[in-house]
C-alpha atoms as a PDB file:
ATOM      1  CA  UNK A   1       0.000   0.000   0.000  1.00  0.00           C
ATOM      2  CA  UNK A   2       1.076   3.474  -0.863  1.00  0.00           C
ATOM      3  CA  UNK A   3       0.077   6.572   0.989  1.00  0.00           C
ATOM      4  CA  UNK A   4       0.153  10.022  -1.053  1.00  0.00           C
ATOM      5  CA  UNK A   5      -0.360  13.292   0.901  1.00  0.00           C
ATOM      6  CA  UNK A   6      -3.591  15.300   0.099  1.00  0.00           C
ATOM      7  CA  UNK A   7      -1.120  18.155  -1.301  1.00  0.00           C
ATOM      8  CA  UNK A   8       1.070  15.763  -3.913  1.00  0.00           C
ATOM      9  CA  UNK A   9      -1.790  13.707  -5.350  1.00  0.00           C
ATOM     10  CA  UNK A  10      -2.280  15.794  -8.298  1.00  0.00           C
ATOM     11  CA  UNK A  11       1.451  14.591  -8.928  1.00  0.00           C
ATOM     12  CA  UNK A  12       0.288  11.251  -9.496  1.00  0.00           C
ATOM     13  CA  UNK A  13      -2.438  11.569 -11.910  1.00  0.00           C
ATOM     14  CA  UNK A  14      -1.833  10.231 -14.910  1.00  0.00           C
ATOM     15  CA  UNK A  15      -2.054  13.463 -17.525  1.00  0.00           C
ATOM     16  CA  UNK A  16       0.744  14.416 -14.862  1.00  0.00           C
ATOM     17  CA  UNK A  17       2.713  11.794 -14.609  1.00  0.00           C
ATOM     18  CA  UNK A  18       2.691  12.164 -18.666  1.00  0.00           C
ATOM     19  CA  UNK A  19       3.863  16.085 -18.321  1.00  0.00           C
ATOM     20  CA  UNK A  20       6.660  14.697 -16.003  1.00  0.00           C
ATOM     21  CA  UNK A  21       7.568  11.961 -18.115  1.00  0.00           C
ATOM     22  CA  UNK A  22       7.950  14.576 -21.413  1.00  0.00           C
ATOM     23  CA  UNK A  23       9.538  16.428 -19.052  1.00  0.00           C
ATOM     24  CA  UNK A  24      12.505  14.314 -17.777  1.00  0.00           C
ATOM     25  CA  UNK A  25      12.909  13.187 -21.315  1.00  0.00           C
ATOM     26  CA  UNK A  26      13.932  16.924 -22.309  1.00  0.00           C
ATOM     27  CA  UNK A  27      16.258  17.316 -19.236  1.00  0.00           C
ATOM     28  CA  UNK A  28      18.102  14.448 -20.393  1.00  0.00           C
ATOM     29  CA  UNK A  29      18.320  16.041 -24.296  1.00  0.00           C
ATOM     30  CA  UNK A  30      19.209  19.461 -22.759  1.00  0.00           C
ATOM     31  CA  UNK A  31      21.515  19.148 -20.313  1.00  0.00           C
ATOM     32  CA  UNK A  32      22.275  22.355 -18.424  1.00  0.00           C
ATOM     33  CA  UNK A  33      25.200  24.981 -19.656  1.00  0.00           C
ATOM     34  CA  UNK A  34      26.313  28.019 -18.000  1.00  0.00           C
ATOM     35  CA  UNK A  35      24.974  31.255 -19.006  1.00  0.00           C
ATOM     36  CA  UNK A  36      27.081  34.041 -20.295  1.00  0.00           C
ATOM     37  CA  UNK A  37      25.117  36.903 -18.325  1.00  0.00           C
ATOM     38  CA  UNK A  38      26.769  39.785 -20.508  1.00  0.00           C
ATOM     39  CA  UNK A  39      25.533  37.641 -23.354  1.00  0.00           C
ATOM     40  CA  UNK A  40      21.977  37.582 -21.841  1.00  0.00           C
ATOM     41  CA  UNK A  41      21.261  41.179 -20.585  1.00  0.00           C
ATOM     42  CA  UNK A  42      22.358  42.302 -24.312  1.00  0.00           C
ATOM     43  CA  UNK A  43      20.028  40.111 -25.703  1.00  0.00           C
ATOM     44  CA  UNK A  44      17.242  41.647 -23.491  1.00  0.00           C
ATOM     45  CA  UNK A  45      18.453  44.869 -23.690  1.00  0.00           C
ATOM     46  CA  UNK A  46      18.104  44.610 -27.768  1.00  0.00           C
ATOM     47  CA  UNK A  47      14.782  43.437 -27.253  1.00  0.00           C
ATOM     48  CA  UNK A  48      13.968  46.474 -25.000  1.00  0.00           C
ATOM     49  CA  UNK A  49      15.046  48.782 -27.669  1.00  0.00           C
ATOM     50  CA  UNK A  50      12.850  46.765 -30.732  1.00  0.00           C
ATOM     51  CA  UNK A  51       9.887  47.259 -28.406  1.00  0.00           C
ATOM     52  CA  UNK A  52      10.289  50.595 -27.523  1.00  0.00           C
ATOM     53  CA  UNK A  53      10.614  51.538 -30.821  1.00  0.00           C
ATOM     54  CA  UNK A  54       7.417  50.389 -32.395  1.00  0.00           C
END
């Protein structure tokens, strides 16, 4: 017998346990990389300036 708190059962449906499965299939295809922050703030800063210019 399994018990599943009141608060995590919506974990354990199974459209969720679908979601989680799709999910833990793209963590393992994208593994995590380090993020170049001056890279990053440009990019957002660029897409600051598009926006406020239309």
């Amino acid at each position: 017998m399994r018990v599943i708190p009141e608060s995590e059962a919506w974990l354990h449906t199974p459209e969720m346990c679908e979601r989680l499965a799709q999910a833990t299939q793209w963590m393992k295809q994208h593994p995590p990389a380090e993020t170049d922050i001056d890279e990053f703030l440009a990019r957002i800063e660029e897409q600051r300036r598009i926006k406020d210019a239309q």
